[in-house]
N, C-alpha and C. Protein backbone atom coordinates (compact mmCIF):
# COMPACT_ATOMS: atom_id res chain seq x y z
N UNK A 1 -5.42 -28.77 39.11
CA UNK A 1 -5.04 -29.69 40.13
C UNK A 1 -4.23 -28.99 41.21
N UNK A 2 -3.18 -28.20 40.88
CA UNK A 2 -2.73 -27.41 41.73
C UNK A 2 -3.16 -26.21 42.41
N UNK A 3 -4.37 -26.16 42.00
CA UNK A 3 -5.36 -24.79 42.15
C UNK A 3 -5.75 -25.58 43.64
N UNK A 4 -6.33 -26.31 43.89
CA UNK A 4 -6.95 -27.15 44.60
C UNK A 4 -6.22 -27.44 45.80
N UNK A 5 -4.46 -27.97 45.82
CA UNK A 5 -4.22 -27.65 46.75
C UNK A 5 -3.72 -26.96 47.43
N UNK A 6 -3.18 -25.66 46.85
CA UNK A 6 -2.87 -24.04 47.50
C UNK A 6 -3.45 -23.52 46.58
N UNK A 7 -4.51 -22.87 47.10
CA UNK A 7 -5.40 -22.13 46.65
C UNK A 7 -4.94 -20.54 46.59
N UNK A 8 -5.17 -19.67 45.22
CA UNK A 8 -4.56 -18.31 45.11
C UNK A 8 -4.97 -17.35 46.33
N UNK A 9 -3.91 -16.90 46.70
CA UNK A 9 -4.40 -15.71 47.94
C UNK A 9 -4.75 -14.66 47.03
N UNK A 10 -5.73 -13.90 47.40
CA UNK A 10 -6.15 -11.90 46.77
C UNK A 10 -4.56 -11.34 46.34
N UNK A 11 -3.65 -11.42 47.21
CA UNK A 11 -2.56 -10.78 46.61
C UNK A 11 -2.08 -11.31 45.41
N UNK A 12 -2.14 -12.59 45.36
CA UNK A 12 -1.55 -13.14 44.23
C UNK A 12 -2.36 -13.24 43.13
N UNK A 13 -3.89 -13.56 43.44
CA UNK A 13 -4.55 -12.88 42.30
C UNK A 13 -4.53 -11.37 41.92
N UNK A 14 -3.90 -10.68 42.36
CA UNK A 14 -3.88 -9.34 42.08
C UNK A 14 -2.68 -8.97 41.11
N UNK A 15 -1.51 -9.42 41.75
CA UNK A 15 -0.13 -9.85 40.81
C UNK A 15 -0.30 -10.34 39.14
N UNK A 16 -1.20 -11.62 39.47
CA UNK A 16 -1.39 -11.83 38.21
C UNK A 16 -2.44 -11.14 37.32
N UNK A 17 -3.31 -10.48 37.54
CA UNK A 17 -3.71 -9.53 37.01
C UNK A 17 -3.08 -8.28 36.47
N UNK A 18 -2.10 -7.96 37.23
CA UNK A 18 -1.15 -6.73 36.81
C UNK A 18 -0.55 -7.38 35.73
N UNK A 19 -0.02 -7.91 35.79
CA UNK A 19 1.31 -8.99 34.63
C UNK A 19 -0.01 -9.27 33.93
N UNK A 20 -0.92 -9.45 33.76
CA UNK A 20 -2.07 -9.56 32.51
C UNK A 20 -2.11 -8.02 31.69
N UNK A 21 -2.35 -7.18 32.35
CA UNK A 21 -2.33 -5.78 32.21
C UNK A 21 -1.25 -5.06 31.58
N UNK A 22 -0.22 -5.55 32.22
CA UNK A 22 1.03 -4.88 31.86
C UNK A 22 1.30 -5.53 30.31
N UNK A 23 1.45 -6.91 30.36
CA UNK A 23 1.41 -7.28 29.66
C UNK A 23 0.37 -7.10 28.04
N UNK A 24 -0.31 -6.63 28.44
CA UNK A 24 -1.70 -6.29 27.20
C UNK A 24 -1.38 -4.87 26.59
N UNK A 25 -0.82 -4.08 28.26
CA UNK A 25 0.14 -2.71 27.53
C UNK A 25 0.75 -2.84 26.71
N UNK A 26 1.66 -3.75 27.17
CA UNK A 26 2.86 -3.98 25.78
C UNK A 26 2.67 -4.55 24.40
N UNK A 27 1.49 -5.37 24.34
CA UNK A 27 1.09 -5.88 23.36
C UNK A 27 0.67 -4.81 22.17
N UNK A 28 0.09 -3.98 23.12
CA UNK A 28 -0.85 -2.62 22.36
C UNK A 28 -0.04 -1.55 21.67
N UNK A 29 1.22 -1.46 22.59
CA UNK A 29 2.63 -0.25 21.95
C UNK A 29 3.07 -1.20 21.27
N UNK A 30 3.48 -2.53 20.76
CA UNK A 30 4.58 -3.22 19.83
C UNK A 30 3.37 -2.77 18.76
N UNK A 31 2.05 -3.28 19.06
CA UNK A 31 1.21 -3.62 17.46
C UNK A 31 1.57 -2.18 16.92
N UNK A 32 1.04 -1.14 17.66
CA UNK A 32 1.18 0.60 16.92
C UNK A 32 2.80 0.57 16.07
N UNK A 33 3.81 0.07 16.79
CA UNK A 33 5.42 0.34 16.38
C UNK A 33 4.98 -0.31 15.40
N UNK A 34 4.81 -1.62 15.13
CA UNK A 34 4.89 -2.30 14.15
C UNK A 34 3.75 -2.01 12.57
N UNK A 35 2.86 -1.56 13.14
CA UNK A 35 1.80 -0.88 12.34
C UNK A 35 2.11 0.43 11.15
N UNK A 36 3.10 1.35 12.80
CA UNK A 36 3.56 1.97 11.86
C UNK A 36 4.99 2.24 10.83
N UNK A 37 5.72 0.66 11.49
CA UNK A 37 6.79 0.51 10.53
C UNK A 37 6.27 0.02 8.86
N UNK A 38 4.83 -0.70 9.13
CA UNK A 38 4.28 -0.97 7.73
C UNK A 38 3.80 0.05 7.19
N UNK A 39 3.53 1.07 7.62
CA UNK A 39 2.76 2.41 6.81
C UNK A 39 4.28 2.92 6.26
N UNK A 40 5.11 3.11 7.08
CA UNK A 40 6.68 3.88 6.40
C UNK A 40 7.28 2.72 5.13
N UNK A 41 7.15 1.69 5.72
CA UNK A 41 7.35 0.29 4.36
C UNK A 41 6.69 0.91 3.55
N UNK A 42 5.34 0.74 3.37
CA UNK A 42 4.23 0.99 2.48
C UNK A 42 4.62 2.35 1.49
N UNK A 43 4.08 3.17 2.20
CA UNK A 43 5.08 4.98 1.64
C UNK A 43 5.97 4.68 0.75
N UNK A 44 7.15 3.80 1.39
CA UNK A 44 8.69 4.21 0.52
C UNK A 44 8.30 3.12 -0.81
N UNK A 45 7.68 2.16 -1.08
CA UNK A 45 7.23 1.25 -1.97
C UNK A 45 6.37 2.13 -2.88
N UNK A 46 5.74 2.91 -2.37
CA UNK A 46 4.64 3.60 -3.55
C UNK A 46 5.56 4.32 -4.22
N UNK A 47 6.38 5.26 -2.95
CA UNK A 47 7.31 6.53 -3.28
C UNK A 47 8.52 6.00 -5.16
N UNK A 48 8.85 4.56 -4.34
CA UNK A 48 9.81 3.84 -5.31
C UNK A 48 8.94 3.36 -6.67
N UNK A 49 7.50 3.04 -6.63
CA UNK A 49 7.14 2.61 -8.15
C UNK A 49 7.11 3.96 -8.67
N UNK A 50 6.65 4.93 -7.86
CA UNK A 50 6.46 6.28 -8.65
C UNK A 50 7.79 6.58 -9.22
N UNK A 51 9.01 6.55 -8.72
CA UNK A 51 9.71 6.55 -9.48
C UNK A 51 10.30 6.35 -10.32
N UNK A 52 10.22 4.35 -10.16
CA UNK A 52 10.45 3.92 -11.78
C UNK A 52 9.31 3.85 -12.95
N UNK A 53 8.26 4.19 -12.47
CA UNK A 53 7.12 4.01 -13.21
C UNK A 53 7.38 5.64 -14.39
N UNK A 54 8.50 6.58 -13.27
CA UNK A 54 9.04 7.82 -14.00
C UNK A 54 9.69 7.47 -15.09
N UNK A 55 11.34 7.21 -14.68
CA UNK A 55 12.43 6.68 -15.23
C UNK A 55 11.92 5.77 -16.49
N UNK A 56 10.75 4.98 -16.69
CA UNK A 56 10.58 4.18 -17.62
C UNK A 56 9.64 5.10 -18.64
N UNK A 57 8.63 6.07 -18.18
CA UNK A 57 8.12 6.82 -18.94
C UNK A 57 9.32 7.33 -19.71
N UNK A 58 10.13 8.23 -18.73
CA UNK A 58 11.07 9.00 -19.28
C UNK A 58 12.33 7.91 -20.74
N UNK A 59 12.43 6.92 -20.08
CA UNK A 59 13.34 5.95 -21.48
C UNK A 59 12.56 6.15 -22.78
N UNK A 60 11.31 5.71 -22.47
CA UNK A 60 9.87 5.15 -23.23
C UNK A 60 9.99 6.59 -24.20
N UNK A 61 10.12 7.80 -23.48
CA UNK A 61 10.03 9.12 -24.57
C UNK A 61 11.16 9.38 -24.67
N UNK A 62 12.42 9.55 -24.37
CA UNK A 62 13.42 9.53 -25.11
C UNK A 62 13.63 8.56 -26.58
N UNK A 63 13.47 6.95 -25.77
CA UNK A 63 13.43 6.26 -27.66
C UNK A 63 12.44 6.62 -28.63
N UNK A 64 11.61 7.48 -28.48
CA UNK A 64 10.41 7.50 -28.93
C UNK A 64 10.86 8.82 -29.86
N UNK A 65 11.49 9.69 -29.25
CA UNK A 65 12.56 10.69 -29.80
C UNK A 65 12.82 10.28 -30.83
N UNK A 66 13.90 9.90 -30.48
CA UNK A 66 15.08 9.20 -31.08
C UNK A 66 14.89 8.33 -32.02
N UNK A 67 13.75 7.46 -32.23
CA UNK A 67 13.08 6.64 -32.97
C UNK A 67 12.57 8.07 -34.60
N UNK A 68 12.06 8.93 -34.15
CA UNK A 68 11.52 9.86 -35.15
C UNK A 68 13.06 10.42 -35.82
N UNK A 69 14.10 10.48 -35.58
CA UNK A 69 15.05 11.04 -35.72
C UNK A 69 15.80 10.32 -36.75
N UNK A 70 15.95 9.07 -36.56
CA UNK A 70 17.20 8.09 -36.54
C UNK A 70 16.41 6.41 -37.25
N UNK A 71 16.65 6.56 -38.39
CA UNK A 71 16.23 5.01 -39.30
C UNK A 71 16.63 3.62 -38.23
N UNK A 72 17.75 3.99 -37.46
CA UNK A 72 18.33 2.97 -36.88
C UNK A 72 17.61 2.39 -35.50
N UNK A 73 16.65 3.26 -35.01
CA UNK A 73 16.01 3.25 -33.90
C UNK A 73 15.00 2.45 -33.93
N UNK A 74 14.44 2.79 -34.95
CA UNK A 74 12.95 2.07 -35.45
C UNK A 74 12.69 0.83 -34.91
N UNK A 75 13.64 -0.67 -35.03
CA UNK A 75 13.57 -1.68 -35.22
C UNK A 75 13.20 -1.57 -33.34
N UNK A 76 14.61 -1.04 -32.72
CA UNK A 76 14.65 -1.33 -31.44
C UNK A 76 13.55 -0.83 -30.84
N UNK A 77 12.95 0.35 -31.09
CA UNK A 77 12.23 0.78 -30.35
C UNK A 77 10.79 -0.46 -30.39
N UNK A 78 10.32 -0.45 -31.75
CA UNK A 78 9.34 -1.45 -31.94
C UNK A 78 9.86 -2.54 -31.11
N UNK A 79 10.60 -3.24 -31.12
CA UNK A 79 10.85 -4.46 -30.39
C UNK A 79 10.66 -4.08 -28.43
N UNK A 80 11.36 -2.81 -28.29
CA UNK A 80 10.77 -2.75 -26.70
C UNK A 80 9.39 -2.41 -26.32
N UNK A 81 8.44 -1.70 -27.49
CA UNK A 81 6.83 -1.58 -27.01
C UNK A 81 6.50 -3.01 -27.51
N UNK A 82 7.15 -3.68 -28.26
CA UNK A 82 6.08 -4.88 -28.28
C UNK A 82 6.59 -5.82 -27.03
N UNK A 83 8.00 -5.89 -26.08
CA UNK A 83 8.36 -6.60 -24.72
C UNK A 83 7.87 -5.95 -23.60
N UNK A 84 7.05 -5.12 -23.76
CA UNK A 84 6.33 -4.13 -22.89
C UNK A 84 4.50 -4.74 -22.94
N UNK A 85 4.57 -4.54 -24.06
CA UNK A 85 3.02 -5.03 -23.98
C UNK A 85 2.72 -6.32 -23.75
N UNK A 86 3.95 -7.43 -24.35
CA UNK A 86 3.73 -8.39 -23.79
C UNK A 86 3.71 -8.59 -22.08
N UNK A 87 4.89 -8.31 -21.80
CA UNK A 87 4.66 -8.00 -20.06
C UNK A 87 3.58 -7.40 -19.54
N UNK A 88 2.88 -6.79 -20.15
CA UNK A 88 1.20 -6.28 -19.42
C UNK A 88 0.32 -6.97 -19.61
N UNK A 89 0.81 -7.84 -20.47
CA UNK A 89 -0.76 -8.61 -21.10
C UNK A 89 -0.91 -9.82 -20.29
N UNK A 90 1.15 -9.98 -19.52
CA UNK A 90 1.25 -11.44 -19.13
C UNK A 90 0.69 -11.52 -17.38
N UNK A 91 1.09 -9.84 -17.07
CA UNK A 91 0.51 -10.20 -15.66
C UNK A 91 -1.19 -9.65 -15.79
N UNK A 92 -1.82 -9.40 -16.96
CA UNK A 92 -3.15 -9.22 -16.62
C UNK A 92 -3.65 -10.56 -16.70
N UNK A 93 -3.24 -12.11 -17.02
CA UNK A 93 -3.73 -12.99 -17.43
C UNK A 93 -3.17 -13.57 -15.72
């Protein structure tokens, strides 16, 4: 409706074309920043299961040690591979 009664001059269609442009620039550098703040997210998440996925191996063979060693171990150790397997079995279901 307002098109109709001042109609866009070339300059001003030109303006708004730039500010389309410029604008699409910016769109294009945030997505990359943001793209690649999820790849550095991503990284430090793998970086971090690898590590506890370590730390728990590493408990897992220490009691496992310690279990061959020690009458007293036995019970506990059995009781954490069987709260272990249950936890795998619960998120495969």
């Amino acid at each position: 409706m307002a098109a109709k009664n001042c109609p866009e001059t070339p300059r001003q269609k030109m303006i708004a074309m730039l500010y389309l442009v410029l604008t699409a620039m910016l769109a294009l550098n945030v997505s990359k920043d943001i793209l690649d703040a999820f790849i550095v997210v991503n990284d430090t998440m793998e970086q971090t299961n690898v590590n506890f996925t370590n730390k728990i191996d590493n408990s897992y063979f220490m009691f496992q040690a310690a279990a061959e060693k020690q009458d007293k171990v036995v019970p506990f150790y059995e009781k954490a591979l069987d709260d272990h397997l249950q936890k795998l079995t619960t998120n495969l279901e």
